[in-house]
Structure formats: C-alpha cells, structure tokens
Protein backbone atom coordinates (compact mmCIF):
# COMPACT_ATOMS: atom_id res chain seq x y z
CA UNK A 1 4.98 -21.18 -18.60
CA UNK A 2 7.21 -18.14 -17.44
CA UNK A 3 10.50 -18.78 -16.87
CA UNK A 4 11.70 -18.29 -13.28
CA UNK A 5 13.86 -15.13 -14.17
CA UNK A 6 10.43 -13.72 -15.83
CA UNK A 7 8.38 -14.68 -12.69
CA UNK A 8 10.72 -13.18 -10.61
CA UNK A 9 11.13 -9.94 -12.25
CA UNK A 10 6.84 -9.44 -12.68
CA UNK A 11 6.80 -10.40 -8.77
CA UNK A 12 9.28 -7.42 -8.29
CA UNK A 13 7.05 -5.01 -10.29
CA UNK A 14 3.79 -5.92 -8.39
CA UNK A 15 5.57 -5.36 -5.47
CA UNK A 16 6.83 -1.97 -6.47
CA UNK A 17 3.73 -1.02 -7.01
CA UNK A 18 2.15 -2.03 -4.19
CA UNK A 19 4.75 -0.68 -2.59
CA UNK A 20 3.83 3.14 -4.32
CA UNK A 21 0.11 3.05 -2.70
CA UNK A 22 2.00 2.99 0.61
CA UNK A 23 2.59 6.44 2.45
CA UNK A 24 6.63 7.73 1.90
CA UNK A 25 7.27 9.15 4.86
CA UNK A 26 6.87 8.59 8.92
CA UNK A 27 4.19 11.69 9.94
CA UNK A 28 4.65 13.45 13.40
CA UNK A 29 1.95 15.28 15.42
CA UNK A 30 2.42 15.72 18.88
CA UNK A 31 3.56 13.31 21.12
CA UNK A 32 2.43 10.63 18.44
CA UNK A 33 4.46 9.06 15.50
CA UNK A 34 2.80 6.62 12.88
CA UNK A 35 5.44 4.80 10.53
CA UNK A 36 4.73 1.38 8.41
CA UNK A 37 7.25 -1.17 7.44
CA UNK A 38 6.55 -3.22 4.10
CA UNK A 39 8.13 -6.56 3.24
CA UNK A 40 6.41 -8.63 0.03
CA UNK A 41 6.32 -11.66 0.31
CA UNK A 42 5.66 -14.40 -3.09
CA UNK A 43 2.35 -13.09 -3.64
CA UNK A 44 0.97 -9.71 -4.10
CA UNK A 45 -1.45 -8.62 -0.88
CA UNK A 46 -4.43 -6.20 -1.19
CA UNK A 47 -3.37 -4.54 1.93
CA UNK A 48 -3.15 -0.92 2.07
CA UNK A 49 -2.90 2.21 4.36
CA UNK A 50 -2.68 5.83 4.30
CA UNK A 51 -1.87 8.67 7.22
CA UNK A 52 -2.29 12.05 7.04
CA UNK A 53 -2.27 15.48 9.30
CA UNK A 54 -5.97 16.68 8.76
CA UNK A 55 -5.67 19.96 11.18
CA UNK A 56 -4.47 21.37 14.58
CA UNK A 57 -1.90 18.72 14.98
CA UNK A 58 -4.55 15.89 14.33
CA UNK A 59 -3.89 12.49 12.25
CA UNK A 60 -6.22 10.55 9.92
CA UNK A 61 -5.47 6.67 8.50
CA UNK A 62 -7.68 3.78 6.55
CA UNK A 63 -6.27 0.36 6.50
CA UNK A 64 -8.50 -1.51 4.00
CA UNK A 65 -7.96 -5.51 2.17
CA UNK A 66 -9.14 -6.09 -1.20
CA UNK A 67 -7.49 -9.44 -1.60
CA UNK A 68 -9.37 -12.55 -2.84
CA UNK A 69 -11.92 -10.40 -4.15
CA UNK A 70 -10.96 -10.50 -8.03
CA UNK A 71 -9.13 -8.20 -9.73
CA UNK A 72 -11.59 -4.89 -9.86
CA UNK A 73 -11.31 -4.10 -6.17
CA UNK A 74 -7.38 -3.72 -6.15
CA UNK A 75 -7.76 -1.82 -8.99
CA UNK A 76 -10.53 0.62 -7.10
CA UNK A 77 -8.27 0.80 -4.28
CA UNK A 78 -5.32 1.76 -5.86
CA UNK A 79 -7.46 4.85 -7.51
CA UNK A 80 -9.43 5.42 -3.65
CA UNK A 81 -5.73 5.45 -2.02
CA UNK A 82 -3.81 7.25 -4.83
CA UNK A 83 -6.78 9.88 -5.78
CA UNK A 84 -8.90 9.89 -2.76
C-alpha cells in the first residue's frame, strides 16, 4: 500500500504530464483567441487538445478522450498529440 506522501507525489507526476500534452501558449488569429485552463483533479483524465495556425490566419484543434479505455490508448494519444 503506498503511503499517502508516495500517492501524492505519483498523482503530481501524472498530472505533470498530462499537463505537457497540453498546448503552452494562448494562439491569436484574427479577431479569434483560443486559450485552455487545466486543473487535475485526484485522478488522471484522458482528455486532451491541441491548437494550431495552419495558414492565412486560419486555426486547427482536436479534443479527443481516451479514458476508461485501458492503458494503450493514453499511451497512443500521448504519441498522436506529441508527434502528430
């Protein structure tokens, strides 16, 4: 059984990397500005999004949820949001 000083400090490094797939900055095209906010809570989600400028001032995202689906589809996400 992990102590609670252990579980804590594993909860706080699967939240900071969840907390890596996200994007780092707010992105500005136009008249339009996309920014996130991310708070963990106990657990760690499958929740993830990206934003990007594709070209001529226009924006792309994906939100996607892998969660409750095991532990390979995280995993694939995490390569999809970090690689893709």
């Amino acid at each position: 059984m992990l102590s609670r000083n252990s579980a804590r400090n594993s909860w706080k490094k699967r939240a900071h990397v969840q907390s890596l797939m996200l994007p780092a900055e707010v992105l500005c095209a136009g008249p339009v500005t996309i920014a996130h906010e991310f708070e963990p809570v106990d657990i760690v989600g499958g929740d993830f999004v990206d934003y990007f400028l594709v070209d001529n001032g226009n924006m792309g995202f994906y939100v996607g949820n892998v969660s409750g689906k095991g532990c390979p589809p995280p995993m694939y996400a995490a390569l999809a949001v970090n690689f893709g």
